[in-house]
N, C-alpha and C. Protein backbone atom coordinates (compact mmCIF):
# COMPACT_ATOMS: atom_id res chain seq x y z
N UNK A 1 78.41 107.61 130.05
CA UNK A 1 79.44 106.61 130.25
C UNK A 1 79.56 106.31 131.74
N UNK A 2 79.51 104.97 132.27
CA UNK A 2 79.82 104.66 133.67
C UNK A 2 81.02 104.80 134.35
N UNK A 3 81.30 104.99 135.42
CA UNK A 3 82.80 104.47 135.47
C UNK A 3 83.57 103.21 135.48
N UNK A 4 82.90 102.24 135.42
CA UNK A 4 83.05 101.21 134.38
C UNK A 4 84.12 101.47 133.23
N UNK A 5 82.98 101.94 132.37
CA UNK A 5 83.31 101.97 130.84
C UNK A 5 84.75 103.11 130.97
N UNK A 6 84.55 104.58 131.84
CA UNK A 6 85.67 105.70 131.72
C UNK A 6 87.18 105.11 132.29
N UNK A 7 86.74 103.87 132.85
CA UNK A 7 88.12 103.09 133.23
C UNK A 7 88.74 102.38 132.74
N UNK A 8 88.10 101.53 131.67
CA UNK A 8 88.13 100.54 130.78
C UNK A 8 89.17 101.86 129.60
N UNK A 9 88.24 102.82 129.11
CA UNK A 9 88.79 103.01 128.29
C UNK A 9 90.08 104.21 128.64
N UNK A 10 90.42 104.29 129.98
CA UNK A 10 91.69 105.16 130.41
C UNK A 10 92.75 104.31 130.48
N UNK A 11 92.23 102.79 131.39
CA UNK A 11 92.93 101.68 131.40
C UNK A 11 94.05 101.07 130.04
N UNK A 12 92.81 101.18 128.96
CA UNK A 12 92.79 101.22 127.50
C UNK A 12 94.01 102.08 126.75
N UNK A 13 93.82 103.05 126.63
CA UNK A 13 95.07 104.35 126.19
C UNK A 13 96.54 104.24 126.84
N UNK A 14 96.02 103.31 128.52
CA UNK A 14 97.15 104.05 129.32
C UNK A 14 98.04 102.31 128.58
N UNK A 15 97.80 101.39 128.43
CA UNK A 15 97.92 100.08 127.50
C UNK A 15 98.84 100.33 126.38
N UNK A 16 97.76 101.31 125.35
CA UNK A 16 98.43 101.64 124.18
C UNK A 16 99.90 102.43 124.30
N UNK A 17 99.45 103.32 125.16
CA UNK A 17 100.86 104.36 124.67
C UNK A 17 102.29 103.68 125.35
N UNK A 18 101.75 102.64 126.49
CA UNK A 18 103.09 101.64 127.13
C UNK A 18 103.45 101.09 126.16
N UNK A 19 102.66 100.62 125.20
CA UNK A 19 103.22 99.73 124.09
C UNK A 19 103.58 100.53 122.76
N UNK A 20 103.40 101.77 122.62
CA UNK A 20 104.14 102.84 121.85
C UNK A 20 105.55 102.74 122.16
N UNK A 21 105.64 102.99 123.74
CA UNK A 21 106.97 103.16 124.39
C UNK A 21 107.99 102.06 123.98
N UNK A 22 107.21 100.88 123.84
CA UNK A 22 108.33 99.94 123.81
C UNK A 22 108.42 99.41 122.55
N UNK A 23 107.26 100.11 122.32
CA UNK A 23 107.57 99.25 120.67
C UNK A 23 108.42 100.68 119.51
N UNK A 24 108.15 101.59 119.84
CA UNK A 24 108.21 102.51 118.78
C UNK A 24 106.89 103.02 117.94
N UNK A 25 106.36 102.05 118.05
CA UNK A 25 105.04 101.92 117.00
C UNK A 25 103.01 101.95 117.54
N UNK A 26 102.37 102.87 117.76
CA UNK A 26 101.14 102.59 118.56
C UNK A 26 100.62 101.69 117.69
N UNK A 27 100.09 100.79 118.45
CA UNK A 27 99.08 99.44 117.96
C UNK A 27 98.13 100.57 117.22
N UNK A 28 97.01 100.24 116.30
CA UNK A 28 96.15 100.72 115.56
C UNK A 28 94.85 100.38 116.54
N UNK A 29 94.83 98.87 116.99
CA UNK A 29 93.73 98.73 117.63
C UNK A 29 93.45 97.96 117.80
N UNK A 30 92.73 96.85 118.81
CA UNK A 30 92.20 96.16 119.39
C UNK A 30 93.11 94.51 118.59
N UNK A 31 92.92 94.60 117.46
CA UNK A 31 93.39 93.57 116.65
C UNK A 31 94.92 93.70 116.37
N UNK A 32 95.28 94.80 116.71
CA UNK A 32 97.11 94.81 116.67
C UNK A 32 97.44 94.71 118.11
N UNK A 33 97.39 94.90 118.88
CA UNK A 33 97.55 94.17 120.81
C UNK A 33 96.99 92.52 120.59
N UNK A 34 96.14 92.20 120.23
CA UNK A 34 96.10 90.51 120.05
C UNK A 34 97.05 89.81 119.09
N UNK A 35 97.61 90.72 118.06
CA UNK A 35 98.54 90.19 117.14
C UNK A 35 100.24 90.17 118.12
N UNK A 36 99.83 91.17 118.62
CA UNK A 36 101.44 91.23 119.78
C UNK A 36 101.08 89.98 120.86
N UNK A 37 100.02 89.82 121.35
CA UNK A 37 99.96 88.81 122.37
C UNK A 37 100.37 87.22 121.62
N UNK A 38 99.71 87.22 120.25
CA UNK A 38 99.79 86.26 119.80
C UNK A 38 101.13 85.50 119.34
N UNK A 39 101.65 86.87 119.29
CA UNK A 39 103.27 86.66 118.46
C UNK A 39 104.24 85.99 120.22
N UNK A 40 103.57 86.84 121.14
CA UNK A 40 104.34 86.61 122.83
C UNK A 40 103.86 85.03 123.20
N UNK A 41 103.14 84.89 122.74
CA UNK A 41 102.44 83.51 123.20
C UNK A 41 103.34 82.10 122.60
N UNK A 42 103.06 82.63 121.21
CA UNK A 42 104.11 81.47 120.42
C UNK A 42 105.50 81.56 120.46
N UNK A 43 105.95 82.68 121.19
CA UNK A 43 107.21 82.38 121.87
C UNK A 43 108.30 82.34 120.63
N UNK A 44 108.27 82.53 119.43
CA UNK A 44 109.51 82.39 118.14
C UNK A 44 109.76 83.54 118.01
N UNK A 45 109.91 84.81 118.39
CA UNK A 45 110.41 85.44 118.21
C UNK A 45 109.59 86.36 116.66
N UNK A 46 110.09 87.63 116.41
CA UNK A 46 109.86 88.30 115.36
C UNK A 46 110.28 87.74 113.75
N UNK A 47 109.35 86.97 113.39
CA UNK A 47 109.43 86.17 111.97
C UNK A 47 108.32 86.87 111.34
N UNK A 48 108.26 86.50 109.86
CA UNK A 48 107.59 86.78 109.25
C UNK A 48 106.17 85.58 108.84
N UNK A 49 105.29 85.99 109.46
CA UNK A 49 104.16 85.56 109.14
C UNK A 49 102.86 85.45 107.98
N UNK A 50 102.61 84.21 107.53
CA UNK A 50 101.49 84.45 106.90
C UNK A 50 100.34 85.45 107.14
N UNK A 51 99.30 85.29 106.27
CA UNK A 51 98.33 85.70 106.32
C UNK A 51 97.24 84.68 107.12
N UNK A 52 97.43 83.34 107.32
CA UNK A 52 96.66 82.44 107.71
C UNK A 52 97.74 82.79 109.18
N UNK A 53 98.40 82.39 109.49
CA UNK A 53 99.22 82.20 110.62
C UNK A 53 99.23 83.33 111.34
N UNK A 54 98.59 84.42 110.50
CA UNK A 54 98.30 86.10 111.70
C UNK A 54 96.94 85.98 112.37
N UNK A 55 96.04 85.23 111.53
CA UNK A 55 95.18 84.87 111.87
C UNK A 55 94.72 83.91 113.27
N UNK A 56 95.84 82.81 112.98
CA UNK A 56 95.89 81.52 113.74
C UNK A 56 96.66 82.27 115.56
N UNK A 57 97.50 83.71 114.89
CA UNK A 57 98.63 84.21 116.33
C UNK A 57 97.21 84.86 116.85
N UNK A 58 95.91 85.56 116.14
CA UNK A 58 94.78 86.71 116.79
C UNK A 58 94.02 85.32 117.87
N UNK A 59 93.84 84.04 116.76
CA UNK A 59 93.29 83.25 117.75
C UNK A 59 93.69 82.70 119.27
N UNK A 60 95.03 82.45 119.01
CA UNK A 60 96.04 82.40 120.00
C UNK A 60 95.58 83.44 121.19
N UNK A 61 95.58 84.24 120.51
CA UNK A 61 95.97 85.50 121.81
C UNK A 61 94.31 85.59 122.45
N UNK A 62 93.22 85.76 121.36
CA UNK A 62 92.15 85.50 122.46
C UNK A 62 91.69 84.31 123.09
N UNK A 63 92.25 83.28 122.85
CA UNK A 63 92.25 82.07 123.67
C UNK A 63 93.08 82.56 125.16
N UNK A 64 94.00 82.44 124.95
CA UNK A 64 94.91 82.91 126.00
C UNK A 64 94.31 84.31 126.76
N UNK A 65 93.99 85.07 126.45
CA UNK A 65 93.68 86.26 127.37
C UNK A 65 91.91 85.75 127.94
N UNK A 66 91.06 85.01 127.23
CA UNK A 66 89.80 84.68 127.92
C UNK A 66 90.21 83.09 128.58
N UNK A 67 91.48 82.77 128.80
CA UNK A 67 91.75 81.16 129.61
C UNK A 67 92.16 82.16 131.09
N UNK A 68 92.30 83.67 131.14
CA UNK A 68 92.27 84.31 132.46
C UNK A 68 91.04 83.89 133.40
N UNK A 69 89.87 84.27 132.61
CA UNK A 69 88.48 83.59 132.86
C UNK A 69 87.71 82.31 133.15
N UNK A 70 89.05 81.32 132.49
CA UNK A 70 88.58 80.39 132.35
C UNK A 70 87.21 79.45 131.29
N UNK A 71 87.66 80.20 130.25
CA UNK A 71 87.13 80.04 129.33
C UNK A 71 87.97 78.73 128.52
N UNK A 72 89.36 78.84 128.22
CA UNK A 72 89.62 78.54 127.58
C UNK A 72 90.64 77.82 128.22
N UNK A 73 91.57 76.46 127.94
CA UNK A 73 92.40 75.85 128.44
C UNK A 73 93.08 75.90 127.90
N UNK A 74 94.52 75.50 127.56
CA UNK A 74 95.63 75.05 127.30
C UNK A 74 95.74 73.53 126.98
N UNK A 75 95.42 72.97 126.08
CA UNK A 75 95.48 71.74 125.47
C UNK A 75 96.94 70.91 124.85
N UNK A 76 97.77 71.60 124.67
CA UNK A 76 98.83 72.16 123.86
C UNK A 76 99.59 72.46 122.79
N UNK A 77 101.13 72.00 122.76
CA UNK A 77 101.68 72.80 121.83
C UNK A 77 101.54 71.52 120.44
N UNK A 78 101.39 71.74 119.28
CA UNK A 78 101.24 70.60 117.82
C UNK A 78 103.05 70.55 117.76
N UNK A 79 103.13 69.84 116.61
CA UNK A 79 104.66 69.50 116.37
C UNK A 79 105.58 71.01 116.01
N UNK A 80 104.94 71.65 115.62
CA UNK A 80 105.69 72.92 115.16
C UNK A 80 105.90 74.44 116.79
N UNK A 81 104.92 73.51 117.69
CA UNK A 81 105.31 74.23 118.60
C UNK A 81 103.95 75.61 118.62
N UNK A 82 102.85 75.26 117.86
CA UNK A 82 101.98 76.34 117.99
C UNK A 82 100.76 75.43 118.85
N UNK A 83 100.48 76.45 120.17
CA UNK A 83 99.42 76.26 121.20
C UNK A 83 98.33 75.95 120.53
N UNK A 84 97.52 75.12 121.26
CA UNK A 84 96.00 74.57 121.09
C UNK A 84 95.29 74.88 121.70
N UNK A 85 93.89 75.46 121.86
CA UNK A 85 93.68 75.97 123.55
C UNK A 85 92.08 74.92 122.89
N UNK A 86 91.37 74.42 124.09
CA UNK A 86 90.21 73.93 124.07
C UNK A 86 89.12 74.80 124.94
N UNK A 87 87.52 74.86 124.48
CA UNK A 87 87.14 75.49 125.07
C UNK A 87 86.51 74.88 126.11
N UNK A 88 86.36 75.85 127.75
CA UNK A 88 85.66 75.10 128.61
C UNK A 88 84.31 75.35 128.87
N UNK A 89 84.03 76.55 128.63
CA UNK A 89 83.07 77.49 129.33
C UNK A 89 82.48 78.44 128.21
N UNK A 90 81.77 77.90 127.46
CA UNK A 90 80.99 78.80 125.98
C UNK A 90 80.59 80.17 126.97
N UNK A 91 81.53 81.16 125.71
CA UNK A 91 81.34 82.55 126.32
C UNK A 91 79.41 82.39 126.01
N UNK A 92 78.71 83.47 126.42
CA UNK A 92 77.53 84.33 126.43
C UNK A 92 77.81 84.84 124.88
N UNK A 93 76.54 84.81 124.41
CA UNK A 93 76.16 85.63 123.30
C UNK A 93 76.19 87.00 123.84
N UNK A 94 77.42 87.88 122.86
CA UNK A 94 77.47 89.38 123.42
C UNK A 94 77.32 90.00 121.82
N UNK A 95 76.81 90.96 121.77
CA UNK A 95 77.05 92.14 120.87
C UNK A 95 78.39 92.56 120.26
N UNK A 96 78.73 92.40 119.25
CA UNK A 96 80.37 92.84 118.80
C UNK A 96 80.36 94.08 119.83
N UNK A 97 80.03 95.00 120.27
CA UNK A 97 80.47 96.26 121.00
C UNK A 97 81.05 95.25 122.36
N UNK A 98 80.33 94.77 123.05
CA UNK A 98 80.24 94.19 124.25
C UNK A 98 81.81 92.88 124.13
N UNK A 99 81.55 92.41 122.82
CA UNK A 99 82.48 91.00 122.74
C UNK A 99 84.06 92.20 122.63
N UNK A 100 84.19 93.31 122.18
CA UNK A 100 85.29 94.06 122.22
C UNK A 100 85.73 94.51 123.29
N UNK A 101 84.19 94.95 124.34
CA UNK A 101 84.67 95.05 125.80
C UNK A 101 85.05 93.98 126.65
N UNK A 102 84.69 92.68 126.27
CA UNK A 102 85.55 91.91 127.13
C UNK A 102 86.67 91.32 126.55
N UNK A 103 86.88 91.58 125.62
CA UNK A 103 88.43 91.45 125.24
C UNK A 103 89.59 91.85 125.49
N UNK A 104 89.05 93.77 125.66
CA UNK A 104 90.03 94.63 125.79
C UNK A 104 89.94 94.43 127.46
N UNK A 105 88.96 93.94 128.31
CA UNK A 105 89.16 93.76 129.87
C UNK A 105 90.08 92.87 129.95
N UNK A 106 90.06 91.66 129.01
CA UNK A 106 90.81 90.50 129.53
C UNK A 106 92.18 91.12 129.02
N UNK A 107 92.43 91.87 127.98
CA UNK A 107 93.68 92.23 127.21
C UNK A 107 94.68 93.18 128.36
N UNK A 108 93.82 93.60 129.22
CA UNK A 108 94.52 94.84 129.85
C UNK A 108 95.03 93.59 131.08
N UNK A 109 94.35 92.88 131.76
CA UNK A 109 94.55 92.26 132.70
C UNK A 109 95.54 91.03 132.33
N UNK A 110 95.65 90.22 130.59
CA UNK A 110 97.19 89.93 130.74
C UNK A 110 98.35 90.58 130.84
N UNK A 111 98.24 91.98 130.21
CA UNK A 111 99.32 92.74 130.50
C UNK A 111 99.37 92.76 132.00
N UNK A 112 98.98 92.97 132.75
CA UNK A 112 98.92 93.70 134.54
C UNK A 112 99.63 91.71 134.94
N UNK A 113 98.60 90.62 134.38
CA UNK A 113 99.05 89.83 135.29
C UNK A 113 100.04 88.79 134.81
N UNK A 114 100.37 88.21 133.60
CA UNK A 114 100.94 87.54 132.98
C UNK A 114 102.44 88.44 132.42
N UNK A 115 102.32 89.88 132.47
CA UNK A 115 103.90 90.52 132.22
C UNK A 115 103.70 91.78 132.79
N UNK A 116 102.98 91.64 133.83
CA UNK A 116 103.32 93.08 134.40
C UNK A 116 103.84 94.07 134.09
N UNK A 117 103.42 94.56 133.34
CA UNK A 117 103.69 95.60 132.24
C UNK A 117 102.76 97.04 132.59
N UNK A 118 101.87 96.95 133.46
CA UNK A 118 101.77 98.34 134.06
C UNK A 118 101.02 98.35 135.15
C-alpha cells in the first residue's frame, strides 16, 4: 500500500466515524456518504424517499463531489427544486476499484471544503 492509498483510507475512517458522531448511525459505505451528500445537496430536509429518487439523491451527490474537479457543472434546479448537473470533462475510463478511489477522494474533500467538517 502507498502512502497515497494509507491516507486515503485513514482519511476514509477518520470521515466515517465524524459522521457516526453526528449522525448516531455509521454509514455502511461508500454509497451511504453519497446518499447523505445527496439528501445535503437537495436541501429538503429528512423526507422519505423513493427508491428512484435515492437513486436520483446518489447521482446528485456524485455530480456534485466530481464538479470539485470540474467535471461536472451545475446546470440547475427543475420545478420541484431537484439539481441538474451537466457534464464538462468525460471522466477517464477507471476500474470500479479506481472509480471508488476517486470518489471517496472527492467525498472526503467535500466534507473538508464545502462543510468543513474535519
Amino acid at each position: 500500500m502507498t502512502n497515497v492509498d494509507e491516507q486515503l483510507v485513514e482519511e476514509w475512517e477518520e470521515l466515517l466515524n465524524v459522521l457516526e458522531k453526528v449522525l448516531g448511525k455509521r454509514p455502511a459505505d461508500l454509497n451511504g456518504v453519497l446518499f447523505l451528500i445527496g439528501v445535503q445537496e437537495l436541501g429538503k430536509g429528512p423526507i422519505t424517499f423513493t427508491k428512484e429518487q435515492k437513486q436520483d439523491l446518489m447521482h446528485i451527490a456524485i455530480c456534485k463531489v466530481l464538479s470539485l474537479s470540474g467535471f461536472y457543472e451545475l446546470e440547475g434546479l427543475d420545478k420541484d427544486g431537484w439539481p441538474h448537473w451537466k457534464v464538462v470533462e468525460k471522466l477517464p475510463h477507471f476500474s470500479l476499484i479506481s472509480q471508488e478511489t476517486l470518489l471517496k477522494m472527492h467525498v472526503i474533500r467535500y466534507f473538508k471544503e464545502e462543510l468543513d467538517f474535519f
